[in-house]
C-alpha atoms as a PDB file:
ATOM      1  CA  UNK A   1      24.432-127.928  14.412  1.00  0.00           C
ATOM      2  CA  UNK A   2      22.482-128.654  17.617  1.00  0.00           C
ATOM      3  CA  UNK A   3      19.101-130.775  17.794  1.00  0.00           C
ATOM      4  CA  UNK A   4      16.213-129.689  20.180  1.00  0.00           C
ATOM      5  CA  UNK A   5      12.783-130.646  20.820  1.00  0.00           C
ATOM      6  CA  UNK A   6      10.666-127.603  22.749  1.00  0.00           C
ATOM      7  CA  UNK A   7       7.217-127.708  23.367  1.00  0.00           C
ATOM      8  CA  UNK A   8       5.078-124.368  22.651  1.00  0.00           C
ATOM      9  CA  UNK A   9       5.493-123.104  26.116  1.00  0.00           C
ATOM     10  CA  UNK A  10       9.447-123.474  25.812  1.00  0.00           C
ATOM     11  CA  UNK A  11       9.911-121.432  21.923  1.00  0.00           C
ATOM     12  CA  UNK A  12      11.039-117.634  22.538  1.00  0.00           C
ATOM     13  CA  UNK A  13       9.102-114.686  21.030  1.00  0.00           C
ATOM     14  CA  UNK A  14      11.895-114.777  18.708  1.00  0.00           C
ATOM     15  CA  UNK A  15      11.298-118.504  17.411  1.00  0.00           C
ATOM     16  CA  UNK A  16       8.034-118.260  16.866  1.00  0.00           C
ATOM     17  CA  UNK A  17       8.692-115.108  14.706  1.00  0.00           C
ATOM     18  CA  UNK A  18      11.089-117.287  12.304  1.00  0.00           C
ATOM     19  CA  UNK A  19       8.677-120.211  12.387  1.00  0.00           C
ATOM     20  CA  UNK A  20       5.765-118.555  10.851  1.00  0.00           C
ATOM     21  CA  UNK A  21       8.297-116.605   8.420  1.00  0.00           C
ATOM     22  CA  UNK A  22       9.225-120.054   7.257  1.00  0.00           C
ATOM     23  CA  UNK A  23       6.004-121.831   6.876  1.00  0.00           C
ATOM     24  CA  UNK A  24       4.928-118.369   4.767  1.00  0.00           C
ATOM     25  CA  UNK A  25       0.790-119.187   6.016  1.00  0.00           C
ATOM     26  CA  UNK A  26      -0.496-115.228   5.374  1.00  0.00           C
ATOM     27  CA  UNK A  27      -3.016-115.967   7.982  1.00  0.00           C
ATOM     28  CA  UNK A  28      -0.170-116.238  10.760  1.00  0.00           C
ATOM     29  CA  UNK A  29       1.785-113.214   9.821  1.00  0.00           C
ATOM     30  CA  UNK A  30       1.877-111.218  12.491  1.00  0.00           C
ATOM     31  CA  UNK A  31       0.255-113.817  15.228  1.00  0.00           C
ATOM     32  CA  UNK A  32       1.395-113.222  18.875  1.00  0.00           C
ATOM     33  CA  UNK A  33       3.248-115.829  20.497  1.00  0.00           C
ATOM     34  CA  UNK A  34       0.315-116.373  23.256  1.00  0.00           C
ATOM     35  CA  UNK A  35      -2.092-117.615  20.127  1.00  0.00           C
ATOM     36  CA  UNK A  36       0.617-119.362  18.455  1.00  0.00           C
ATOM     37  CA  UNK A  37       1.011-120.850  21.886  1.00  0.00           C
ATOM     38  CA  UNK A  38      -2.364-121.833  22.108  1.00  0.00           C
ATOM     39  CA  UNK A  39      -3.051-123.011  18.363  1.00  0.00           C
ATOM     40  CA  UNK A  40      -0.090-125.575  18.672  1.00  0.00           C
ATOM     41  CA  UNK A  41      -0.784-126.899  22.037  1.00  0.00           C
ATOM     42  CA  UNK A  42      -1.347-130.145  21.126  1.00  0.00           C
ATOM     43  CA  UNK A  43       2.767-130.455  19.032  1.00  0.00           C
ATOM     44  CA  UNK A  44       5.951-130.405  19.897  1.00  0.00           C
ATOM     45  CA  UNK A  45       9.013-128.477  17.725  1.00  0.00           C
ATOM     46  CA  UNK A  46      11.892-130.371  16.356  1.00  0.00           C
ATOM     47  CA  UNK A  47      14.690-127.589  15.063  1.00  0.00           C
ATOM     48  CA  UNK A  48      17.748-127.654  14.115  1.00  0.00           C
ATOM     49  CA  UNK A  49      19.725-124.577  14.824  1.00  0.00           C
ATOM     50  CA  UNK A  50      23.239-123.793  13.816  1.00  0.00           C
ATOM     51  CA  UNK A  51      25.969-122.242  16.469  1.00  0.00           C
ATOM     52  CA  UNK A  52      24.476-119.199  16.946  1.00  0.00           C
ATOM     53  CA  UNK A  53      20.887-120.368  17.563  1.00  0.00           C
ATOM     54  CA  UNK A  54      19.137-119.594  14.492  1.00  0.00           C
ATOM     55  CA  UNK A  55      16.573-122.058  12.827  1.00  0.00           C
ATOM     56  CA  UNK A  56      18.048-123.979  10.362  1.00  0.00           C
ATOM     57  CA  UNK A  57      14.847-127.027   9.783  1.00  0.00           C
ATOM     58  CA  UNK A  58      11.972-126.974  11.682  1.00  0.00           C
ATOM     59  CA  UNK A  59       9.168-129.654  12.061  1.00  0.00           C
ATOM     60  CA  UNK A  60       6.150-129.719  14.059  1.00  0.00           C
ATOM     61  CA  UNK A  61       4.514-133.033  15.826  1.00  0.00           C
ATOM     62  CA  UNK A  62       0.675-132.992  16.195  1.00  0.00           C
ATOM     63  CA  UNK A  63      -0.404-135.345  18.971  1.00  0.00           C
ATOM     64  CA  UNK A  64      -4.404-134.412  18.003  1.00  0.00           C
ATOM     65  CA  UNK A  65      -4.346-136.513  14.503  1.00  0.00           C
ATOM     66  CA  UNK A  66      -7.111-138.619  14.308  1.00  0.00           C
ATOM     67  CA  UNK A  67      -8.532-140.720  11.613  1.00  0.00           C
ATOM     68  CA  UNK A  68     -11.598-142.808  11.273  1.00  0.00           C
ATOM     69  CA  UNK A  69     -10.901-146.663   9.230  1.00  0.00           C
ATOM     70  CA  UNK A  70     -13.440-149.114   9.397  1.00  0.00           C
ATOM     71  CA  UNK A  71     -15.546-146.985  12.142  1.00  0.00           C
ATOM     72  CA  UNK A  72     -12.078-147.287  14.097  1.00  0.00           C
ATOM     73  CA  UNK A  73     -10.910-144.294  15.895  1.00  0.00           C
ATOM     74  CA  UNK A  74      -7.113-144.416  15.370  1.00  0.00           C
ATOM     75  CA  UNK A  75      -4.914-141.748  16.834  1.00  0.00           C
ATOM     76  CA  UNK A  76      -1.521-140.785  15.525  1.00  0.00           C
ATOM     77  CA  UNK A  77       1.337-138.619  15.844  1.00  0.00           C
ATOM     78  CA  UNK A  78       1.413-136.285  12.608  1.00  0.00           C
ATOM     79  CA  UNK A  79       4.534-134.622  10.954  1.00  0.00           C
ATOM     80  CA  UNK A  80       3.701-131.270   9.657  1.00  0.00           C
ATOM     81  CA  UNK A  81       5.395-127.725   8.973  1.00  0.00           C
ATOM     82  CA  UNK A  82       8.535-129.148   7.752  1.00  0.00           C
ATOM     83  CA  UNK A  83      10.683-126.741   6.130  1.00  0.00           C
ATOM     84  CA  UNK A  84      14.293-125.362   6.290  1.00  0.00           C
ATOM     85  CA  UNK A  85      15.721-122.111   6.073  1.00  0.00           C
ATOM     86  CA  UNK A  86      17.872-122.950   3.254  1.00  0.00           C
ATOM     87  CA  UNK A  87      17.466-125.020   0.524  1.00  0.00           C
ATOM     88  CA  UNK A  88      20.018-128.007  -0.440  1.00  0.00           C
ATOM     89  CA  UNK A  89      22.489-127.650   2.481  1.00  0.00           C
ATOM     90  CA  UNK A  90      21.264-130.715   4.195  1.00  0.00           C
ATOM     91  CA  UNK A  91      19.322-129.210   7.115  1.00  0.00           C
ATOM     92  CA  UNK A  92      16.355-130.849   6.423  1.00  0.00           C
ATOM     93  CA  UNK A  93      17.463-134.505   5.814  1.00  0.00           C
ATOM     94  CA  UNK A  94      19.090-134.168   9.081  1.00  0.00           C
ATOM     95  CA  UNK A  95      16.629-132.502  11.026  1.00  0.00           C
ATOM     96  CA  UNK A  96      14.619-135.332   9.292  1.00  0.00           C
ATOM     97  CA  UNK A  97      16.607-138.259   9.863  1.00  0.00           C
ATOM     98  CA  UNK A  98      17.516-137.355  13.528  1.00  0.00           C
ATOM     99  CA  UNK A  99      13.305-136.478  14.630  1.00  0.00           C
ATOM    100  CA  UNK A 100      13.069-139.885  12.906  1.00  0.00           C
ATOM    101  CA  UNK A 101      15.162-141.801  15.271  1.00  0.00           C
ATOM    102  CA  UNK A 102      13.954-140.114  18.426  1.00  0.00           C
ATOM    103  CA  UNK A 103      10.378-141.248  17.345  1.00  0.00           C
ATOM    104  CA  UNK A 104      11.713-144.290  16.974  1.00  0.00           C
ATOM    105  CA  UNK A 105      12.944-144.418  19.944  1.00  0.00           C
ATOM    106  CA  UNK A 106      10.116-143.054  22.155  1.00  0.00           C
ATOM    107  CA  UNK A 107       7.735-145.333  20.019  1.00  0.00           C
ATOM    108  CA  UNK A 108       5.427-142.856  18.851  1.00  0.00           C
ATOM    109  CA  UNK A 109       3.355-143.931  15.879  1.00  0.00           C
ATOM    110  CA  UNK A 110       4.170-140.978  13.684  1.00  0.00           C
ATOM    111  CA  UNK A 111       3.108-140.597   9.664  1.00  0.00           C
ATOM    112  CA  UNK A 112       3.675-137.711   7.344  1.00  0.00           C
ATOM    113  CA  UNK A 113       2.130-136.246   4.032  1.00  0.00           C
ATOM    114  CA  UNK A 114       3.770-135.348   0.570  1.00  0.00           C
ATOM    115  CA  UNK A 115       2.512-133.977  -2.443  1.00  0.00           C
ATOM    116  CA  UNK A 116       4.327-135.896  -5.643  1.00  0.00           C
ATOM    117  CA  UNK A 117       6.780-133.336  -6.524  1.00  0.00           C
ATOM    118  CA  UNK A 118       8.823-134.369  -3.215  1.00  0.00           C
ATOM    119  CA  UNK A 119       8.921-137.897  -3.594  1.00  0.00           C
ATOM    120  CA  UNK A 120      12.381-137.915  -4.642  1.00  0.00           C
ATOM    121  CA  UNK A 121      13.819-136.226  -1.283  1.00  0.00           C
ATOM    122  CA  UNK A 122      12.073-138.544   1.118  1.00  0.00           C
ATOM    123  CA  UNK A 123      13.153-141.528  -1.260  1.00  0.00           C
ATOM    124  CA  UNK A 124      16.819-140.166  -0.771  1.00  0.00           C
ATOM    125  CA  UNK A 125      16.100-139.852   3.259  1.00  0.00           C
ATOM    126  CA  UNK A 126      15.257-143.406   3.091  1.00  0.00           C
ATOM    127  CA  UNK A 127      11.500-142.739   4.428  1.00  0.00           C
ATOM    128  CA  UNK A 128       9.206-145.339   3.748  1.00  0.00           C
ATOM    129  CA  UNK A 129       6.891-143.926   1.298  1.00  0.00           C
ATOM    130  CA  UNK A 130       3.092-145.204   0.928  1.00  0.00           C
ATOM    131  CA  UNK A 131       2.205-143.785  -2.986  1.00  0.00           C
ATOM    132  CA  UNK A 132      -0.977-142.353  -3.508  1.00  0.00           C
ATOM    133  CA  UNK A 133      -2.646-143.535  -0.163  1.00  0.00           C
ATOM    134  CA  UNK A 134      -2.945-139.637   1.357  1.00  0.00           C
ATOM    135  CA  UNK A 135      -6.163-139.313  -1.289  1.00  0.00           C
ATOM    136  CA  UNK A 136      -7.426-141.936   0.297  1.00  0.00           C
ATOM    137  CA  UNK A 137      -8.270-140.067   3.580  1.00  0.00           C
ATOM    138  CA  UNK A 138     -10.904-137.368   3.544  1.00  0.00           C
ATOM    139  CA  UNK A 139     -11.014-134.267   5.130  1.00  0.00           C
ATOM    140  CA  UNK A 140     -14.409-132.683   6.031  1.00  0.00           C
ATOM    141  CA  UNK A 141     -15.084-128.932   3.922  1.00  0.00           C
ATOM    142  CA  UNK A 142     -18.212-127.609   4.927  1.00  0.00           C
ATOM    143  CA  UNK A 143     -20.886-129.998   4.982  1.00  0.00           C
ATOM    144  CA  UNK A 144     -19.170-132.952   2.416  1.00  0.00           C
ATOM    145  CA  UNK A 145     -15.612-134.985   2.434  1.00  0.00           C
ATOM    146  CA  UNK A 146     -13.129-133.993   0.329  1.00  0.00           C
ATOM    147  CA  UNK A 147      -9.782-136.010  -0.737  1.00  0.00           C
ATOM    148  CA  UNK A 148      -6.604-134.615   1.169  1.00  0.00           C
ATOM    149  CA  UNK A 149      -4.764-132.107  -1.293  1.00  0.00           C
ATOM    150  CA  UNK A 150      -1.375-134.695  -0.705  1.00  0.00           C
ATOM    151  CA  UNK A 151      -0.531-137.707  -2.510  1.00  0.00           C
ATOM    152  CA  UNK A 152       1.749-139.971   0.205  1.00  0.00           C
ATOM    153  CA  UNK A 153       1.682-140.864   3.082  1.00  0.00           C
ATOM    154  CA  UNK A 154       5.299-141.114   4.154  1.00  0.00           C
ATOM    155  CA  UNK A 155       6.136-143.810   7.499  1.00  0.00           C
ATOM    156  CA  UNK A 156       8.337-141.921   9.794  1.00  0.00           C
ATOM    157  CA  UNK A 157       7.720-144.853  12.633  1.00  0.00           C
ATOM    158  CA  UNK A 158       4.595-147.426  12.871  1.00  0.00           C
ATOM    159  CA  UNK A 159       3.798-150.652  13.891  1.00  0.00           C
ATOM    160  CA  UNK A 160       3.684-153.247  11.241  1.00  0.00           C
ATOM    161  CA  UNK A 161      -0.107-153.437  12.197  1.00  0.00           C
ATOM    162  CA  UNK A 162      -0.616-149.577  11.234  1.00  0.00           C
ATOM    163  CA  UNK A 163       1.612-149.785   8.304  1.00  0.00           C
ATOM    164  CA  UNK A 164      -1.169-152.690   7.382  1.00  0.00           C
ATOM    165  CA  UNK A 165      -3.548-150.534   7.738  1.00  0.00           C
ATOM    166  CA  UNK A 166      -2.911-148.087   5.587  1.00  0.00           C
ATOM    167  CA  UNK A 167      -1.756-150.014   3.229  1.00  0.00           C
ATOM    168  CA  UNK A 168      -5.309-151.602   2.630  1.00  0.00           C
ATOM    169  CA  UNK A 169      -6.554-147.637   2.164  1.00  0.00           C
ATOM    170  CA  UNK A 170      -7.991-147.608  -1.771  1.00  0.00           C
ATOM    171  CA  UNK A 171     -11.128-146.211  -3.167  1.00  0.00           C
ATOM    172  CA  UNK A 172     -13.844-148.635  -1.172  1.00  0.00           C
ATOM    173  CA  UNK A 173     -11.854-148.349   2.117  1.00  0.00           C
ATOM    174  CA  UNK A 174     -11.250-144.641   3.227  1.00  0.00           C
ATOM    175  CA  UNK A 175      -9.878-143.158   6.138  1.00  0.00           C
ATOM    176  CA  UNK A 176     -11.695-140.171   7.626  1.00  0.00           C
ATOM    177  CA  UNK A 177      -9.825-136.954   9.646  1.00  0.00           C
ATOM    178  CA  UNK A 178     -11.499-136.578  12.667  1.00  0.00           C
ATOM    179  CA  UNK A 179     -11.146-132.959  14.025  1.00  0.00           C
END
Protein backbone atom coordinates (compact mmCIF):
# COMPACT_ATOMS: atom_id res chain seq x y z
CA UNK A 1 0.00 0.00 0.00
CA UNK A 2 1.24 3.47 -1.03
CA UNK A 3 0.05 6.89 0.64
CA UNK A 4 -0.55 10.06 -1.56
CA UNK A 5 -1.89 13.39 -1.12
CA UNK A 6 -3.07 15.07 -4.77
CA UNK A 7 -4.77 18.12 -5.06
CA UNK A 8 -7.86 18.30 -7.63
CA UNK A 9 -5.73 19.41 -10.46
CA UNK A 10 -3.32 16.29 -9.90
CA UNK A 11 -6.46 13.18 -9.70
CA UNK A 12 -6.78 11.38 -13.26
CA UNK A 13 -10.14 11.11 -15.09
CA UNK A 14 -9.94 7.73 -13.79
CA UNK A 15 -9.77 8.73 -9.93
CA UNK A 16 -12.28 10.91 -9.93
CA UNK A 17 -14.54 8.20 -11.55
CA UNK A 18 -13.84 5.77 -8.41
CA UNK A 19 -14.18 8.66 -5.98
CA UNK A 20 -17.68 9.57 -6.69
CA UNK A 21 -18.49 5.66 -7.10
CA UNK A 22 -17.39 5.45 -3.52
CA UNK A 23 -18.98 8.34 -1.86
CA UNK A 24 -22.41 6.92 -3.81
CA UNK A 25 -23.84 11.08 -3.82
CA UNK A 26 -26.59 10.44 -6.94
CA UNK A 27 -26.11 14.04 -7.67
CA UNK A 28 -22.34 13.38 -8.78
CA UNK A 29 -22.91 10.36 -10.87
CA UNK A 30 -21.80 11.06 -13.94
CA UNK A 31 -19.96 14.63 -13.11
CA UNK A 32 -16.99 15.49 -15.43
CA UNK A 33 -13.73 15.77 -13.96
CA UNK A 34 -13.48 19.71 -14.94
CA UNK A 35 -16.65 20.33 -12.34
CA UNK A 36 -15.42 17.90 -9.93
CA UNK A 37 -12.27 19.91 -10.37
CA UNK A 38 -13.86 22.98 -9.70
CA UNK A 39 -16.39 21.91 -6.81
CA UNK A 40 -13.35 20.61 -4.69
CA UNK A 41 -10.99 23.38 -5.26
CA UNK A 42 -10.72 24.40 -2.01
CA UNK A 43 -9.45 20.18 -0.60
CA UNK A 44 -6.89 18.15 -1.01
CA UNK A 45 -7.19 13.97 -1.52
CA UNK A 46 -5.59 11.62 0.87
CA UNK A 47 -5.78 7.83 -0.82
CA UNK A 48 -4.49 4.96 -0.23
CA UNK A 49 -3.94 2.79 -3.20
CA UNK A 50 -2.73 -0.75 -3.30
CA UNK A 51 0.19 -1.98 -5.91
CA UNK A 52 -1.58 -1.56 -8.81
CA UNK A 53 -2.96 1.95 -8.19
CA UNK A 54 -6.44 1.42 -7.35
CA UNK A 55 -8.24 3.35 -4.44
CA UNK A 56 -8.26 1.52 -1.51
CA UNK A 57 -9.49 4.71 1.35
CA UNK A 58 -10.02 7.95 0.29
CA UNK A 59 -10.49 11.22 2.35
CA UNK A 60 -11.00 14.66 1.34
CA UNK A 61 -9.56 17.96 3.28
CA UNK A 62 -11.72 21.14 2.98
CA UNK A 63 -9.61 24.23 3.59
CA UNK A 64 -13.13 26.53 3.19
CA UNK A 65 -14.67 25.31 6.77
CA UNK A 66 -15.74 28.06 8.62
CA UNK A 67 -17.66 28.42 11.77
CA UNK A 68 -19.01 31.32 13.68
CA UNK A 69 -18.49 30.96 18.05
CA UNK A 70 -19.04 33.83 20.03
CA UNK A 71 -19.30 36.24 16.76
CA UNK A 72 -15.68 34.67 16.11
CA UNK A 73 -14.87 33.73 12.65
CA UNK A 74 -12.80 30.54 13.10
CA UNK A 75 -11.45 28.72 10.10
CA UNK A 76 -10.58 25.06 10.00
CA UNK A 77 -9.40 22.29 8.03
CA UNK A 78 -12.45 19.74 7.64
CA UNK A 79 -12.25 15.88 7.11
CA UNK A 80 -14.93 14.73 4.85
CA UNK A 81 -15.69 11.88 2.16
CA UNK A 82 -14.01 9.25 4.07
CA UNK A 83 -14.69 5.92 2.86
CA UNK A 84 -12.85 2.73 1.66
CA UNK A 85 -13.34 0.43 -1.01
CA UNK A 86 -13.59 -2.47 1.18
CA UNK A 87 -14.92 -2.92 4.33
CA UNK A 88 -12.84 -4.44 7.45
CA UNK A 89 -9.44 -4.93 5.73
CA UNK A 90 -7.87 -2.05 7.49
CA UNK A 91 -7.67 0.52 4.67
CA UNK A 92 -9.38 3.00 6.38
CA UNK A 93 -7.70 3.02 9.86
CA UNK A 94 -4.59 3.38 7.96
CA UNK A 95 -5.44 5.79 5.49
CA UNK A 96 -6.80 7.36 8.77
CA UNK A 97 -4.05 7.08 11.05
CA UNK A 98 -1.33 8.03 8.44
CA UNK A 99 -3.55 11.61 7.04
CA UNK A 100 -3.58 12.00 10.85
CA UNK A 101 0.07 12.25 11.36
CA UNK A 102 0.82 14.32 8.28
CA UNK A 103 -1.72 16.91 9.73
CA UNK A 104 0.02 16.67 12.58
CA UNK A 105 2.86 17.33 11.22
CA UNK A 106 2.08 20.27 8.87
CA UNK A 107 0.00 21.74 11.86
CA UNK A 108 -3.18 22.10 10.26
CA UNK A 109 -6.09 22.49 12.64
CA UNK A 110 -8.20 19.71 11.21
CA UNK A 111 -11.74 18.27 12.89
CA UNK A 112 -14.07 15.64 11.57
CA UNK A 113 -17.85 14.60 11.94
CA UNK A 114 -19.52 11.18 12.94
CA UNK A 115 -22.88 10.11 13.25
CA UNK A 116 -23.19 7.62 16.56
CA UNK A 117 -23.23 4.39 14.84
CA UNK A 118 -19.30 4.90 14.11
CA UNK A 119 -18.16 5.79 17.35
CA UNK A 120 -16.70 2.54 17.97
CA UNK A 121 -14.15 2.65 14.85
CA UNK A 122 -12.73 6.05 15.60
CA UNK A 123 -12.53 4.93 19.40
CA UNK A 124 -10.43 1.88 18.06
CA UNK A 125 -8.25 4.48 15.74
CA UNK A 126 -7.54 6.22 18.88
CA UNK A 127 -9.24 9.64 17.55
CA UNK A 128 -10.14 11.93 20.09
CA UNK A 129 -13.80 11.96 20.05
CA UNK A 130 -15.94 15.15 21.26
CA UNK A 131 -19.70 13.29 21.99
CA UNK A 132 -22.59 15.02 20.95
CA UNK A 133 -20.91 18.49 20.25
CA UNK A 134 -21.55 18.25 16.11
CA UNK A 135 -25.49 19.24 17.10
CA UNK A 136 -24.20 21.93 18.54
CA UNK A 137 -23.21 23.73 15.25
CA UNK A 138 -25.91 24.87 12.88
CA UNK A 139 -26.08 24.78 9.40
CA UNK A 140 -28.20 27.38 7.51
CA UNK A 141 -31.49 25.55 5.32
CA UNK A 142 -33.26 28.09 3.60
CA UNK A 143 -33.99 30.99 5.58
CA UNK A 144 -33.53 29.26 9.46
CA UNK A 145 -30.52 27.17 11.29
CA UNK A 146 -30.78 23.78 11.54
CA UNK A 147 -28.64 21.27 13.89
CA UNK A 148 -25.88 19.35 11.79
CA UNK A 149 -27.36 15.77 10.90
CA UNK A 150 -23.86 14.30 12.91
CA UNK A 151 -23.41 13.67 16.44
CA UNK A 152 -19.27 14.09 17.08
CA UNK A 153 -17.01 15.96 16.40
CA UNK A 154 -13.92 13.80 16.15
CA UNK A 155 -10.10 15.81 16.81
CA UNK A 156 -7.88 14.70 14.07
CA UNK A 157 -5.22 17.66 15.16
CA UNK A 158 -6.03 21.07 17.20
CA UNK A 159 -4.60 23.29 19.46
CA UNK A 160 -5.49 22.83 23.03
CA UNK A 161 -7.14 26.36 22.63
CA UNK A 162 -9.58 24.97 19.77
CA UNK A 163 -10.10 21.74 21.48
CA UNK A 164 -11.36 24.37 24.39
CA UNK A 165 -13.43 25.71 22.30
CA UNK A 166 -15.43 23.26 21.28
CA UNK A 167 -15.58 21.74 24.16
CA UNK A 168 -17.60 24.71 25.76
CA UNK A 169 -20.21 24.13 22.54
CA UNK A 170 -23.80 23.14 24.47
CA UNK A 171 -27.24 24.38 23.90
CA UNK A 172 -26.66 28.36 24.93
CA UNK A 173 -23.29 28.47 23.07
CA UNK A 174 -23.57 27.37 19.32
CA UNK A 175 -21.29 27.36 16.60
CA UNK A 176 -22.56 28.59 13.23
CA UNK A 177 -21.24 27.14 9.48
CA UNK A 178 -20.38 29.93 7.60
CA UNK A 179 -20.61 29.19 3.79
Amino acid sequence: MTYHIKNPEQLTVQEIGVIIKLWENKEWTGMKADDFRQLFKNSEFHLLLDTDGNIKSVLRLNFGFTLKISGNLHSYTEMVGFVSAQKGHGYGSQLLKLSAENVTERDLQVIGFCISDLRPFYEKCKIDILYDKAKKILEQEDDHWISSEDDDILIIHLSEENRNLFKQLDSEKTAYLIQ
